[in-house]
PDB file of N, CA and C in Angstrom:
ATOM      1  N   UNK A   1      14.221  26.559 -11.648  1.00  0.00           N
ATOM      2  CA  UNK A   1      15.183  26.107 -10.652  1.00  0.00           C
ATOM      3  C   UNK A   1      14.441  25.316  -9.576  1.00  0.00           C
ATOM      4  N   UNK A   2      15.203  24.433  -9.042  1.00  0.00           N
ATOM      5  CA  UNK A   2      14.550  23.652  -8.582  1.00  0.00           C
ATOM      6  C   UNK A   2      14.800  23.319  -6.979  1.00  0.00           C
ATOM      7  N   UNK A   3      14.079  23.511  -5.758  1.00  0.00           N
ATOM      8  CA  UNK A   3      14.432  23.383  -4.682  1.00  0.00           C
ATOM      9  C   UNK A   3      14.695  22.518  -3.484  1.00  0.00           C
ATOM     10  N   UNK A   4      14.955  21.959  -2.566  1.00  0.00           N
ATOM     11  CA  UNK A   4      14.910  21.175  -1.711  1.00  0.00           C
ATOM     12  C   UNK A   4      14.257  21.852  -1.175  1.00  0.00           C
ATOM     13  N   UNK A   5      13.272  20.951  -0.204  1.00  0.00           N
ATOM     14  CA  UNK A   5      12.756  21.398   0.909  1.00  0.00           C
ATOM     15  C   UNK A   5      13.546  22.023   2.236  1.00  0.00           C
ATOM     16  N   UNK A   6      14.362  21.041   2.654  1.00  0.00           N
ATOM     17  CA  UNK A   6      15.421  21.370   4.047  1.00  0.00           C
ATOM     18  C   UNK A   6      16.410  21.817   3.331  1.00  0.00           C
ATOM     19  N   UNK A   7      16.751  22.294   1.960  1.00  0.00           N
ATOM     20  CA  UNK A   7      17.767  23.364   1.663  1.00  0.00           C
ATOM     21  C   UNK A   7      17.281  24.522   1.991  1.00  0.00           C
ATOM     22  N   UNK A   8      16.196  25.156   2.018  1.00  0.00           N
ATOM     23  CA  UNK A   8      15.390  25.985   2.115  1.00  0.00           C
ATOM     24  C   UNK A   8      15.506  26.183   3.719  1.00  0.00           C
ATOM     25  N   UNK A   9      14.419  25.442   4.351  1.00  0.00           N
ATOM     26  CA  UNK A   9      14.402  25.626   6.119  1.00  0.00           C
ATOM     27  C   UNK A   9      15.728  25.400   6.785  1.00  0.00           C
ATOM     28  N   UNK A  10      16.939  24.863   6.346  1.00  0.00           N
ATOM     29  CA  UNK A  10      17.784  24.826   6.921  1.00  0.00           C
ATOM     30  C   UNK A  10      18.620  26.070   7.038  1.00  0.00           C
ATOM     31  N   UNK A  11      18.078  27.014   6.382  1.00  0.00           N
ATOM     32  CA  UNK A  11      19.133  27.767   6.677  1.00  0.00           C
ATOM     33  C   UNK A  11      18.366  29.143   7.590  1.00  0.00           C
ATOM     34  N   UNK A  12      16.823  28.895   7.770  1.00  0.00           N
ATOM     35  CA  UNK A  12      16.669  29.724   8.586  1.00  0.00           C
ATOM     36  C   UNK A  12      16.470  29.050  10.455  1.00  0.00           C
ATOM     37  N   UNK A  13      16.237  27.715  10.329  1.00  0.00           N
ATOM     38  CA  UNK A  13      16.543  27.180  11.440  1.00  0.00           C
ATOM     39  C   UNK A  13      17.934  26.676  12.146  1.00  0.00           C
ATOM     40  N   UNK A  14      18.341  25.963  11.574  1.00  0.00           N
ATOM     41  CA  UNK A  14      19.086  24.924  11.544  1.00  0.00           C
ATOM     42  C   UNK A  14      20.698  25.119  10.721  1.00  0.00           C
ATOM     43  N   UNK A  15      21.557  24.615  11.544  1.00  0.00           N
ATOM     44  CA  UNK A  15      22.808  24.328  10.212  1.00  0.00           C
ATOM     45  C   UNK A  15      22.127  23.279   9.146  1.00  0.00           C
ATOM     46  N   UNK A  16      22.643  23.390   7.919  1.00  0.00           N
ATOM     47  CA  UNK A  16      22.690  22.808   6.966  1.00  0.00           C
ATOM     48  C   UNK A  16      23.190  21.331   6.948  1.00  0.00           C
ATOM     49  N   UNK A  17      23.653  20.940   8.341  1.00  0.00           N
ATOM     50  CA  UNK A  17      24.009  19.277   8.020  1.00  0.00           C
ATOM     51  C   UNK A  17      23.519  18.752   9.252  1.00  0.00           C
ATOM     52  N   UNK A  18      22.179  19.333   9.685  1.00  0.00           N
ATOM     53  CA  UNK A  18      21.672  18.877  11.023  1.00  0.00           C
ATOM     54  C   UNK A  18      20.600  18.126  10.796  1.00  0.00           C
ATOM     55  N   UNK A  19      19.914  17.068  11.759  1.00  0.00           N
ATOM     56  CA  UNK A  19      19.166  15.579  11.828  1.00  0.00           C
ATOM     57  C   UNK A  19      17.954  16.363  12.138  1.00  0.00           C
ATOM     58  N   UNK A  20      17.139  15.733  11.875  1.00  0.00           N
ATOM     59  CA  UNK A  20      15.797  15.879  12.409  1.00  0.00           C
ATOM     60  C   UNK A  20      15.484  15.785  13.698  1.00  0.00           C
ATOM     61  N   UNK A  21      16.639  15.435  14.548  1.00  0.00           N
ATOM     62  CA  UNK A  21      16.448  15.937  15.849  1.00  0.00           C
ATOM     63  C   UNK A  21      16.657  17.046  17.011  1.00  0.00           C
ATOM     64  N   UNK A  22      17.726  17.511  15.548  1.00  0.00           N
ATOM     65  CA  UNK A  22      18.364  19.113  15.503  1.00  0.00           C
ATOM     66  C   UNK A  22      16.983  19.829  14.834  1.00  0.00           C
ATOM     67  N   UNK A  23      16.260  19.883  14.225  1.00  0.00           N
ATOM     68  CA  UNK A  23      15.278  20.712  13.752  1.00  0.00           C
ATOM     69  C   UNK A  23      14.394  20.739  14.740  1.00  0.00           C
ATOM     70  N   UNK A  24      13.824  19.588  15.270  1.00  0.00           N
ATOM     71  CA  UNK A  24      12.656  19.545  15.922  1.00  0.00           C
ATOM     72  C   UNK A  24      13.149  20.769  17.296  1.00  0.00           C
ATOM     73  N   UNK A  25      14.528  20.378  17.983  1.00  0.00           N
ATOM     74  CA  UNK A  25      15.459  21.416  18.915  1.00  0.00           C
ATOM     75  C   UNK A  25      15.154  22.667  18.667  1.00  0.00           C
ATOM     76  N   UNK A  26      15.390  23.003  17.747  1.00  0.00           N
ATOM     77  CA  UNK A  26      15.478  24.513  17.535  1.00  0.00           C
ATOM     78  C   UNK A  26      13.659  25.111  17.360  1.00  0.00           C
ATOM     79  N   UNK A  27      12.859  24.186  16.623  1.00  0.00           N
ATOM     80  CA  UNK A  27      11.386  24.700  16.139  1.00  0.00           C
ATOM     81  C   UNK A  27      10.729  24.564  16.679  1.00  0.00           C
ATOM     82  N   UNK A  28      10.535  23.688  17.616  1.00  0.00           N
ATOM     83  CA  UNK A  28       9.273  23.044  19.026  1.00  0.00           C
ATOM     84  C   UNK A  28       9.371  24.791  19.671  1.00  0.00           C
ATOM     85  N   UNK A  29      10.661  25.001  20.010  1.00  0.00           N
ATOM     86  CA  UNK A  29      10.576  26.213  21.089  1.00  0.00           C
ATOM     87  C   UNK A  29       9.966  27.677  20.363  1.00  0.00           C
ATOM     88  N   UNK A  30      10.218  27.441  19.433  1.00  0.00           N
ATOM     89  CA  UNK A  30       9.820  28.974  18.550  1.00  0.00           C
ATOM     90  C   UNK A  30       8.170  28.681  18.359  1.00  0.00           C
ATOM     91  N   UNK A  31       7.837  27.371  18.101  1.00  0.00           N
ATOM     92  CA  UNK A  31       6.269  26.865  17.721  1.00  0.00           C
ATOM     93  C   UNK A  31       5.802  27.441  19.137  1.00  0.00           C
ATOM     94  N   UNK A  32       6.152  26.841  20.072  1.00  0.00           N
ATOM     95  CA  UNK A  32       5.541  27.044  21.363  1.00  0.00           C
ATOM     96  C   UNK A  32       5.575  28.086  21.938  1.00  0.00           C
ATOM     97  N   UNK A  33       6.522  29.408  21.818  1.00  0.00           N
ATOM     98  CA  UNK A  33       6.613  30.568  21.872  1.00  0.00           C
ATOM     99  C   UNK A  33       5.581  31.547  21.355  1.00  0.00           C
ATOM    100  N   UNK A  34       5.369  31.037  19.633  1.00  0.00           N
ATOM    101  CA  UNK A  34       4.269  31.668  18.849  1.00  0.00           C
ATOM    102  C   UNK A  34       2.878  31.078  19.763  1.00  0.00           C
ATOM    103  N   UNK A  35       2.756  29.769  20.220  1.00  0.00           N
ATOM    104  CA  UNK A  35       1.584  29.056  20.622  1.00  0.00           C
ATOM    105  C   UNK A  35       0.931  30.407  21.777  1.00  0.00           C
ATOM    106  N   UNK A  36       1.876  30.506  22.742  1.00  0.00           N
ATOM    107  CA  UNK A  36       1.678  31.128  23.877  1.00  0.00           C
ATOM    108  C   UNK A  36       1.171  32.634  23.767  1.00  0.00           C
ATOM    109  N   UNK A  37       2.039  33.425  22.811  1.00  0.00           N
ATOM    110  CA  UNK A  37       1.613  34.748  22.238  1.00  0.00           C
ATOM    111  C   UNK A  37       0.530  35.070  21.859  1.00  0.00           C
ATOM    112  N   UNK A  38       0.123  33.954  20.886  1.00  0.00           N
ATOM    113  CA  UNK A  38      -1.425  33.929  20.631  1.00  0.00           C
ATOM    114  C   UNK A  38      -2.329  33.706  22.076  1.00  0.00           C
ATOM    115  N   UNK A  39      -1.709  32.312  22.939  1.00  0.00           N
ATOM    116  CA  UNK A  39      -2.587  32.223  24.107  1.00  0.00           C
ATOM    117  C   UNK A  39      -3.012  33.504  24.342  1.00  0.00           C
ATOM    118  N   UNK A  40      -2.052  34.070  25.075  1.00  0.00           N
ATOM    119  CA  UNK A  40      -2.079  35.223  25.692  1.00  0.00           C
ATOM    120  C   UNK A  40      -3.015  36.433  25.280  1.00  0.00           C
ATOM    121  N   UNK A  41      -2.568  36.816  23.944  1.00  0.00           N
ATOM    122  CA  UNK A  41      -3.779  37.702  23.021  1.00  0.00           C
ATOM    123  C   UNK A  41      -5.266  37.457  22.790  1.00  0.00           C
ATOM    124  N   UNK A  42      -5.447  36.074  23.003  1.00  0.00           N
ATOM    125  CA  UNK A  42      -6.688  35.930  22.981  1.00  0.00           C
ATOM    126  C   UNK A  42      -7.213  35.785  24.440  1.00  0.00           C
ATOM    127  N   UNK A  43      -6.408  35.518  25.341  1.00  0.00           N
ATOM    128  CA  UNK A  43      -7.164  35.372  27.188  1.00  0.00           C
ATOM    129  C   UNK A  43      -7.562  37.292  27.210  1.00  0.00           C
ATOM    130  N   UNK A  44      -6.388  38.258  27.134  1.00  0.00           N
ATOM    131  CA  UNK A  44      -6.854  39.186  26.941  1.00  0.00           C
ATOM    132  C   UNK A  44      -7.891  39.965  25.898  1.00  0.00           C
ATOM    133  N   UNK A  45      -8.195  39.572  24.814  1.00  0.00           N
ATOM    134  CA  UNK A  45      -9.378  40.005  24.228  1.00  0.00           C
ATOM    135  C   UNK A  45     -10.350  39.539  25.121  1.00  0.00           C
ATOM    136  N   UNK A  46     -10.292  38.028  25.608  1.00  0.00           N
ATOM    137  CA  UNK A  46     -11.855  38.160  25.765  1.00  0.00           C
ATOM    138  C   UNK A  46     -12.124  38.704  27.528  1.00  0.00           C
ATOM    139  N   UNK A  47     -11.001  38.929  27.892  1.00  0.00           N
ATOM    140  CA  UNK A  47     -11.106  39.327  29.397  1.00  0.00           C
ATOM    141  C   UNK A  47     -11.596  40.700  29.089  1.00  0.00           C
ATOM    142  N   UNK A  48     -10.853  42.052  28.302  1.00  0.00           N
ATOM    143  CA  UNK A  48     -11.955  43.247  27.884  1.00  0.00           C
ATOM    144  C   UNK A  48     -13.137  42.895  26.874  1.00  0.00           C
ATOM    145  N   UNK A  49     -13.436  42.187  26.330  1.00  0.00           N
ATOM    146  CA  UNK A  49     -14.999  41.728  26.054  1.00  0.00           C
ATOM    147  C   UNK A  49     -15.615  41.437  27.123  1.00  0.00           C
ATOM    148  N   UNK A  50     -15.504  40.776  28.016  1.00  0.00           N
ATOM    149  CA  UNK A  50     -16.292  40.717  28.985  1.00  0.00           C
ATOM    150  C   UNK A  50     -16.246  41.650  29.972  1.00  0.00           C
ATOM    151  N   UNK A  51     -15.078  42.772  29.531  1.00  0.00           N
ATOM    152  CA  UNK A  51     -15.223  43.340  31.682  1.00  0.00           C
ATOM    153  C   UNK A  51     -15.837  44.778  30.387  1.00  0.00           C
ATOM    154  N   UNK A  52     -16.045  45.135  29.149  1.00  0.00           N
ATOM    155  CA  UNK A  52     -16.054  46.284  28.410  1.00  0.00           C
ATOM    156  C   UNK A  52     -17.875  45.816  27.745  1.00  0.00           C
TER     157      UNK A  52
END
């Protein structure tokens, strides 16, 4: 069986008849959300590496 790509991601982002400017909407913020989480986890590792 054979798949589409944006049949696939569209249905965990996006409606199914949305533009690539509707995707980028919805995924920039979740990308940048994950971006920050990590920031964050790693300012604190190395802040107890250095104060431990």
């Amino acid at each position: 069986m054979h798949y589409n790509f944006w049949d696939l991601t569209s249905g965990f982002f996006v409606k199914p008849d949305a533009t690539i400017n509707g995707y980028l909407n919805d995924v920039v913020p979740l990308f940048i959300g994950f971006l920050t989480i990590v920031g964050v986890f790693k300012v604190c590792c190395e802040f107890f590496r250095l104060l431990y």
